[in-house]
C-alpha atoms as a PDB file:
ATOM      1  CA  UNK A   1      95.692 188.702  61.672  1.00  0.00           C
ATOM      2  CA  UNK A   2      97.401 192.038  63.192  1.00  0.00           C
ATOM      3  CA  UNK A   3     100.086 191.486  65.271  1.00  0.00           C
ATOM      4  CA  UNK A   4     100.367 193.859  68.319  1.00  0.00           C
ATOM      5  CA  UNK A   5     103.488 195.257  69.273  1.00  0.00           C
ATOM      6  CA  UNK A   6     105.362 194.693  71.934  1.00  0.00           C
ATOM      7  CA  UNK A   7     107.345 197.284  73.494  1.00  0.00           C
ATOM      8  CA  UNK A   8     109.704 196.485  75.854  1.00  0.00           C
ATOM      9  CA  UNK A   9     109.900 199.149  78.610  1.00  0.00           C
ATOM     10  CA  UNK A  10     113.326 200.798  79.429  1.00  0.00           C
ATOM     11  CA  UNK A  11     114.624 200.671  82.593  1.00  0.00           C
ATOM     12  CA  UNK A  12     114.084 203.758  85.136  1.00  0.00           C
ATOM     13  CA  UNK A  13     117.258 205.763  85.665  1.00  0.00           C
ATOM     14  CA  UNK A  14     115.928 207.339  88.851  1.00  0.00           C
ATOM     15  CA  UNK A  15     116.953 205.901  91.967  1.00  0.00           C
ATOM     16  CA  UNK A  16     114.252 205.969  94.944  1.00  0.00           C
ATOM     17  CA  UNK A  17     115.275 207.440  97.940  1.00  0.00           C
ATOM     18  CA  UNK A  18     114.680 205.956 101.119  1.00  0.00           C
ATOM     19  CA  UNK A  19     111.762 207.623 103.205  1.00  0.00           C
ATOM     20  CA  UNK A  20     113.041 209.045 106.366  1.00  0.00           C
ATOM     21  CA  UNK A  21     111.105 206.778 108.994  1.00  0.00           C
ATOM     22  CA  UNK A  22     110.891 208.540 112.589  1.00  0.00           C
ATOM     23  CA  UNK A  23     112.828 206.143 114.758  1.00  0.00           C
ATOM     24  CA  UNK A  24     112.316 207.225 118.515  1.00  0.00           C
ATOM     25  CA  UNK A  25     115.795 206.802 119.813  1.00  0.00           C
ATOM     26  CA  UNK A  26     115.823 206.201 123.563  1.00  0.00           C
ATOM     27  CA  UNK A  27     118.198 207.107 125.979  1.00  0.00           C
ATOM     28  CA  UNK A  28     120.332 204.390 127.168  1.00  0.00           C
ATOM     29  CA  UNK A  29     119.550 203.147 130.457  1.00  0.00           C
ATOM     30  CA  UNK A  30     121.938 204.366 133.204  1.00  0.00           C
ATOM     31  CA  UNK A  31     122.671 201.379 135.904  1.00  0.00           C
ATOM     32  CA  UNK A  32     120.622 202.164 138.798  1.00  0.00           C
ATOM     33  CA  UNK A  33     123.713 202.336 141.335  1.00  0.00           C
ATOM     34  CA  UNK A  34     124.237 205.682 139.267  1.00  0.00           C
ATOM     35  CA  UNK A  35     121.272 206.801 139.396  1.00  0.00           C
ATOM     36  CA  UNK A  36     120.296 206.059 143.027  1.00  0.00           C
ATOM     37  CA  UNK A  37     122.450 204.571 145.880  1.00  0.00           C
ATOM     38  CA  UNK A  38     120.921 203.375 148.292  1.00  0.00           C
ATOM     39  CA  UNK A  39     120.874 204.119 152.007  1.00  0.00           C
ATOM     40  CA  UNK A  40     123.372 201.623 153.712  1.00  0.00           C
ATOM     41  CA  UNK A  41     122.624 200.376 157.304  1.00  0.00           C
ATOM     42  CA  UNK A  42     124.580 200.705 160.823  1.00  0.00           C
ATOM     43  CA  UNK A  43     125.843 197.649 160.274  1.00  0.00           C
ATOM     44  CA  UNK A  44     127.359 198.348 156.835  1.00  0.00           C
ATOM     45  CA  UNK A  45     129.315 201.324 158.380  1.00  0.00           C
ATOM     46  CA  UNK A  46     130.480 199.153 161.163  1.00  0.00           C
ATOM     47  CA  UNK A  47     131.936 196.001 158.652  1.00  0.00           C
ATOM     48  CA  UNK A  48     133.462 198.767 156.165  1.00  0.00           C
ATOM     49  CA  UNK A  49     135.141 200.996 159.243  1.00  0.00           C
ATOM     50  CA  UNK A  50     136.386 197.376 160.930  1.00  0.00           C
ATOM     51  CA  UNK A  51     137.666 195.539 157.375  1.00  0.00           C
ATOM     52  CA  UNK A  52     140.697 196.989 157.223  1.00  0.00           C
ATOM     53  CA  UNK A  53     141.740 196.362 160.057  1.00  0.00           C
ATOM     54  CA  UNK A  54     140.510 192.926 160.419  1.00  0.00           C
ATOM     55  CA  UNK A  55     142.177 192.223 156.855  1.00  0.00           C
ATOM     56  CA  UNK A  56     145.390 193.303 158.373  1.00  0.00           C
ATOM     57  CA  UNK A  57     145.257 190.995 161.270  1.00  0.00           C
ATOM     58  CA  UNK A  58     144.040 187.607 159.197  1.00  0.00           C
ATOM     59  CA  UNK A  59     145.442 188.364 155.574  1.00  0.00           C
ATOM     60  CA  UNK A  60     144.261 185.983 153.105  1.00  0.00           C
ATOM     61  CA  UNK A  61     140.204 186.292 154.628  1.00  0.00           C
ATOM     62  CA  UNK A  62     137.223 186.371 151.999  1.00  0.00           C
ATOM     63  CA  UNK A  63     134.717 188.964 152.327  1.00  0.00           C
ATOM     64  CA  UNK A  64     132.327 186.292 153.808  1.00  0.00           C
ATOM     65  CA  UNK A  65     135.028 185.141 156.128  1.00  0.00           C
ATOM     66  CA  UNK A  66     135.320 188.666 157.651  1.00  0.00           C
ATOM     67  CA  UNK A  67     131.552 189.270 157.815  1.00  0.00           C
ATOM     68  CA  UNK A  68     131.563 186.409 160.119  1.00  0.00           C
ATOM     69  CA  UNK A  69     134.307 187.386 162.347  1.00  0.00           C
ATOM     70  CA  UNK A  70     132.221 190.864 162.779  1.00  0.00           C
ATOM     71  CA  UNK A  71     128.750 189.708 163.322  1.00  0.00           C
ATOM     72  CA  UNK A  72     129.803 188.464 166.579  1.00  0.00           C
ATOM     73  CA  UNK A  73     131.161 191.414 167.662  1.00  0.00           C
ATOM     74  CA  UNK A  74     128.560 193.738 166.175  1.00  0.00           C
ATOM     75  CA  UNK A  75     126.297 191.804 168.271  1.00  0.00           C
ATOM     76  CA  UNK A  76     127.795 191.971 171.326  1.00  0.00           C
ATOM     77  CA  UNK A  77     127.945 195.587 171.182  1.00  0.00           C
ATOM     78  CA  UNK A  78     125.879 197.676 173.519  1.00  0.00           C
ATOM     79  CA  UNK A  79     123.720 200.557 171.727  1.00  0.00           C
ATOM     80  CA  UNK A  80     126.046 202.972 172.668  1.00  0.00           C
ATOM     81  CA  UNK A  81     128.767 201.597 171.373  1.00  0.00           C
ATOM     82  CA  UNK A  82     126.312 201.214 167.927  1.00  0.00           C
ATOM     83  CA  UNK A  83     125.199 204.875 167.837  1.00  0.00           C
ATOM     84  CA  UNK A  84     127.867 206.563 165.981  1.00  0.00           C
ATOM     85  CA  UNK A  85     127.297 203.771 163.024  1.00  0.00           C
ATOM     86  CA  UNK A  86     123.242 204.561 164.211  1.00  0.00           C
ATOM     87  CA  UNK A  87     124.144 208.374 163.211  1.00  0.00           C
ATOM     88  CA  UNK A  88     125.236 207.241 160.390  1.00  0.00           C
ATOM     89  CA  UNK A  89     122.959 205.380 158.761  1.00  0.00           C
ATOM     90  CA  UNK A  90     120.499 208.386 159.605  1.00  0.00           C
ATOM     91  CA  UNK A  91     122.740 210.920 157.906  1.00  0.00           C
ATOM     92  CA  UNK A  92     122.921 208.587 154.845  1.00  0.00           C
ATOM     93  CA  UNK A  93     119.068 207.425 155.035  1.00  0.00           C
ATOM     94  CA  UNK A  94     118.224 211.636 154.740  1.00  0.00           C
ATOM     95  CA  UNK A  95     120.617 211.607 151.788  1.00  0.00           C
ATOM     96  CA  UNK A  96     119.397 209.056 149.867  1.00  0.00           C
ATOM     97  CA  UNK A  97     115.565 210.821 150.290  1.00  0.00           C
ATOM     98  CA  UNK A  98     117.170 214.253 149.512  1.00  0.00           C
ATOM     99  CA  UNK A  99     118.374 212.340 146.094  1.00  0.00           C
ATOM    100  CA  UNK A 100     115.454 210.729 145.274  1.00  0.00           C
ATOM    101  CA  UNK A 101     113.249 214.158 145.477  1.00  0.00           C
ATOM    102  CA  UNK A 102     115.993 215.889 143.170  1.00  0.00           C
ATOM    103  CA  UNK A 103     116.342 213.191 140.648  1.00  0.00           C
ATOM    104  CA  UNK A 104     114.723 214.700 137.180  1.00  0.00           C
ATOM    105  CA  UNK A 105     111.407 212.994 135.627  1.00  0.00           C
ATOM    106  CA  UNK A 106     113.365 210.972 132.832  1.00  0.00           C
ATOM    107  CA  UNK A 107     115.790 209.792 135.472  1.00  0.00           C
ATOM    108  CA  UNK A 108     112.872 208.847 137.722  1.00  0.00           C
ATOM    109  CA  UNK A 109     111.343 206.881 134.480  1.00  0.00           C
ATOM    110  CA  UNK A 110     114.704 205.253 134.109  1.00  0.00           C
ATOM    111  CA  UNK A 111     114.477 204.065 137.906  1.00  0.00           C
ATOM    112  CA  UNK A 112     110.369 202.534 137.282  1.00  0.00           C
ATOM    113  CA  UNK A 113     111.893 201.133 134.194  1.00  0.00           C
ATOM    114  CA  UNK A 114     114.788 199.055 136.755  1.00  0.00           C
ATOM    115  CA  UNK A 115     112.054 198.004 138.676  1.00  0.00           C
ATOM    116  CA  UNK A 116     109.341 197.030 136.064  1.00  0.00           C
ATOM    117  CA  UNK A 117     112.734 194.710 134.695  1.00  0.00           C
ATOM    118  CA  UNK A 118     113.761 193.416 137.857  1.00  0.00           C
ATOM    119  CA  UNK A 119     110.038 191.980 138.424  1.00  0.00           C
ATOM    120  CA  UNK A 120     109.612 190.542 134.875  1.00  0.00           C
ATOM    121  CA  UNK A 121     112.386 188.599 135.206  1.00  0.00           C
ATOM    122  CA  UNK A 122     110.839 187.255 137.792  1.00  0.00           C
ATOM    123  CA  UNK A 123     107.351 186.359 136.687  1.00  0.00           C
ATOM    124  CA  UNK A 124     108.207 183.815 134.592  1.00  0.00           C
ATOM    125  CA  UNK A 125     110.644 182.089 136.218  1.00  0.00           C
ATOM    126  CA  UNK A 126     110.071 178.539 137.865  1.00  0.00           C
ATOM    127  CA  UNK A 127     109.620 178.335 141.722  1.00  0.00           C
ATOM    128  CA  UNK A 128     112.492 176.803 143.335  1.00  0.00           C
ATOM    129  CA  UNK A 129     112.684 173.233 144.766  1.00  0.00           C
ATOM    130  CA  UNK A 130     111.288 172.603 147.983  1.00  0.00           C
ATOM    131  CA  UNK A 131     113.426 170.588 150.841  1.00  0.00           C
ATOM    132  CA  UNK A 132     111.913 167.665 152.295  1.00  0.00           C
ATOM    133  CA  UNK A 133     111.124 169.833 155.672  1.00  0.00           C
ATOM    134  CA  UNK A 134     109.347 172.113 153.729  1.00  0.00           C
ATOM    135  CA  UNK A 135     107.000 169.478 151.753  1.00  0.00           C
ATOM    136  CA  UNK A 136     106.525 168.048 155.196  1.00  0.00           C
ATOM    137  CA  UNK A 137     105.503 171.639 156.891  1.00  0.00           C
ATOM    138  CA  UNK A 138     103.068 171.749 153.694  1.00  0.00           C
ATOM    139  CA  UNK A 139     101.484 168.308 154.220  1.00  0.00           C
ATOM    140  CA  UNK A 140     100.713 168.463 158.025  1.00  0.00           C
ATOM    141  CA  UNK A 141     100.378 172.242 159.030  1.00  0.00           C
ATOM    142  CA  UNK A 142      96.995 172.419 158.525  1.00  0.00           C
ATOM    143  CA  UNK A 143      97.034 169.276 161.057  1.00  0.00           C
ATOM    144  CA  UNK A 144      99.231 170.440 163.446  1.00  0.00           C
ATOM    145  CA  UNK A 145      97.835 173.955 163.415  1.00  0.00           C
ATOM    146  CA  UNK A 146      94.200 172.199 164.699  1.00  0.00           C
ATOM    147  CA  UNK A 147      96.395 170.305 167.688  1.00  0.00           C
ATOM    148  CA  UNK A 148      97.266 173.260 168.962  1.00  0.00           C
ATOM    149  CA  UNK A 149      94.419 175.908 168.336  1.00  0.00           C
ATOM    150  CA  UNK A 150      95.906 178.403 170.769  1.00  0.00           C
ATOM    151  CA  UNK A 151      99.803 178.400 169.191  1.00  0.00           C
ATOM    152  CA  UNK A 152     100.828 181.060 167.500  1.00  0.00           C
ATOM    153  CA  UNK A 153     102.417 180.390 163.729  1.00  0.00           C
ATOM    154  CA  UNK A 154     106.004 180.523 165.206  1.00  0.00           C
ATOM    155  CA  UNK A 155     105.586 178.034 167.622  1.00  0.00           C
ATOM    156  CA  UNK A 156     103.706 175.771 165.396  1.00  0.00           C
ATOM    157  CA  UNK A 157     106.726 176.115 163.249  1.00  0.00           C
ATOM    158  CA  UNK A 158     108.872 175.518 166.544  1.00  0.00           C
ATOM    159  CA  UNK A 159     106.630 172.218 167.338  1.00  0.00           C
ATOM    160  CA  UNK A 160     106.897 170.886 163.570  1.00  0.00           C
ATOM    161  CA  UNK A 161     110.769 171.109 163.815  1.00  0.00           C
ATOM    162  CA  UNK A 162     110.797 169.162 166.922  1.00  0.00           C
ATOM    163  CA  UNK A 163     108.246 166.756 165.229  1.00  0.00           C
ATOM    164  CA  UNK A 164     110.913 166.868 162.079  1.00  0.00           C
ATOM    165  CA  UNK A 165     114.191 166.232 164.300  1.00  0.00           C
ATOM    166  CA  UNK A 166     112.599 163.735 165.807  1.00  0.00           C
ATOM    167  CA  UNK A 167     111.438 161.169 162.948  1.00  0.00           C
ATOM    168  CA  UNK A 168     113.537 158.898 161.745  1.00  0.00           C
ATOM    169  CA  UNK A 169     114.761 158.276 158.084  1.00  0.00           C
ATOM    170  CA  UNK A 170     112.171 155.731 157.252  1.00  0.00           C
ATOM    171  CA  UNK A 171     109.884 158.054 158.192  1.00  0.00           C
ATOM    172  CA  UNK A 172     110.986 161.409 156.419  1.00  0.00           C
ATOM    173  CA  UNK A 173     111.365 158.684 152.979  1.00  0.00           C
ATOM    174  CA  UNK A 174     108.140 159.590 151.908  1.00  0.00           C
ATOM    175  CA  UNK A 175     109.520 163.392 152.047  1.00  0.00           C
ATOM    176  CA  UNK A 176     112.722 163.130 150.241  1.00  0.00           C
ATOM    177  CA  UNK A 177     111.109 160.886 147.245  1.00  0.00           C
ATOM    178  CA  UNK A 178     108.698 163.654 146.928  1.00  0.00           C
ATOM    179  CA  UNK A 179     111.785 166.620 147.247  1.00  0.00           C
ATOM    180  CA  UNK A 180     113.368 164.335 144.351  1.00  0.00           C
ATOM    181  CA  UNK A 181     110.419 165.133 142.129  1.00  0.00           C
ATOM    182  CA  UNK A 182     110.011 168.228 142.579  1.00  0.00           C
ATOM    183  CA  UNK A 183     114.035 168.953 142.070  1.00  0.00           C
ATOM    184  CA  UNK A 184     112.886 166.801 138.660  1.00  0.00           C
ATOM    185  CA  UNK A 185     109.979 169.277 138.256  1.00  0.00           C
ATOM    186  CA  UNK A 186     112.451 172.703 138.856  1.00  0.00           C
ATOM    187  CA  UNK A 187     115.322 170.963 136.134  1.00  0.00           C
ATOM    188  CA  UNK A 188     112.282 170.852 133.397  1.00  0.00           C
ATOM    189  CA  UNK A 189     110.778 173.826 134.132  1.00  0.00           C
ATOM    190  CA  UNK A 190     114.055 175.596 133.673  1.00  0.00           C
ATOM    191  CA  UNK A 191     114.719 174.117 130.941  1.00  0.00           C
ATOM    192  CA  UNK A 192     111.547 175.495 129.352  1.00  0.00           C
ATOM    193  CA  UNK A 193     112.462 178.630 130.792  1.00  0.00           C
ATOM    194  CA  UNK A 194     115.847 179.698 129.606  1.00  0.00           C
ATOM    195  CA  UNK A 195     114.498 178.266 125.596  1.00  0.00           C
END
């Protein structure tokens, strides 16, 4: 019988060295604000130019708070009193186009690439609960809308509400049981969403 030999093999002294792999290395996303502001309306300038000075006469006043004090006023306002904050929101409407012609290609990618986020974060997401009005507009419009052929959609909507205002809690039951499923429906479904 011949015996073979067996050689045991010596261990490599070399080290490998690691390929270079091409890693594309993209720029990091600047936050929109920065790369764009947007064109703010008349009655922006108005609120910001009357803030201070309504913050100085009620101290202590949220930012909702005052926004509520000025609406009134900003309504009552004739559209000559509104044309300087008008001129305004002009001025600042022709800046924000003059920045969005100059802004470079990547820039401009960066801005789709806001966008395209902004709407995938929507797509998925569950739709929100309806209110027992609302399942009630969805169960008889069709109904209501064929009562009154020659009414336009806002005063179907007007006629509904009075029909809503007017029923009384036995009646809208029927409603809120199916508002309580569907607020059942929304908690699952977000569940399932945020895994």
């Amino acid at each position: 019988m011949v015996k073979a030999e067996i050689t045991k093999r010596k261990p490599k002294t070399t080290t490998k060295v690691a390929k270079k792999s091409k890693v594309s290395i993209k720029p990091k996303l600047i936050p929109r604000r920065k790369l764009l502001r947007r064109s703010r309306s008349a009655w922006v300038f108005f609120s910001s130019s009357q803030r201070a000075k309504t913050l100085k006469e009620n101290p202590g006043l949220s930012f909702g708070a005052v926004s509520q004090l000025l609406s009134p006023i900003w309504q009552s306002m004739s559209e000559e009193e509104k044309k300087p904050y008008y001129d305004m929101y002009i001025q600042d409407k022709q800046r924000y186009i003059k920045d969005k012609q100059s802004l470079s290609p990547e820039h401009r990618k960066m801005l789709r690439q806001h966008i395209r986020s902004k709407n995938l974060k929507k797509k998925g997401r569950p739709s929100p609960v309806l209110s027992s009005y609302m399942l009630f507009v969805r169960a008889k419009h069709k109904e209501i809308s064929a009562q009154h052929p020659t009414s336009s959609f806002l005063e179907v909507g007007k006629i509904m509400g009075d029909i809503w205002r007017g029923m009384s809690e036995y009646d809208k039951q029927p409603y809120s049981a199916l508002h309580e499923q569907d607020k059942q429906r929304f908690i699952n479904e977000m569940k399932a969403y945020a895994k």
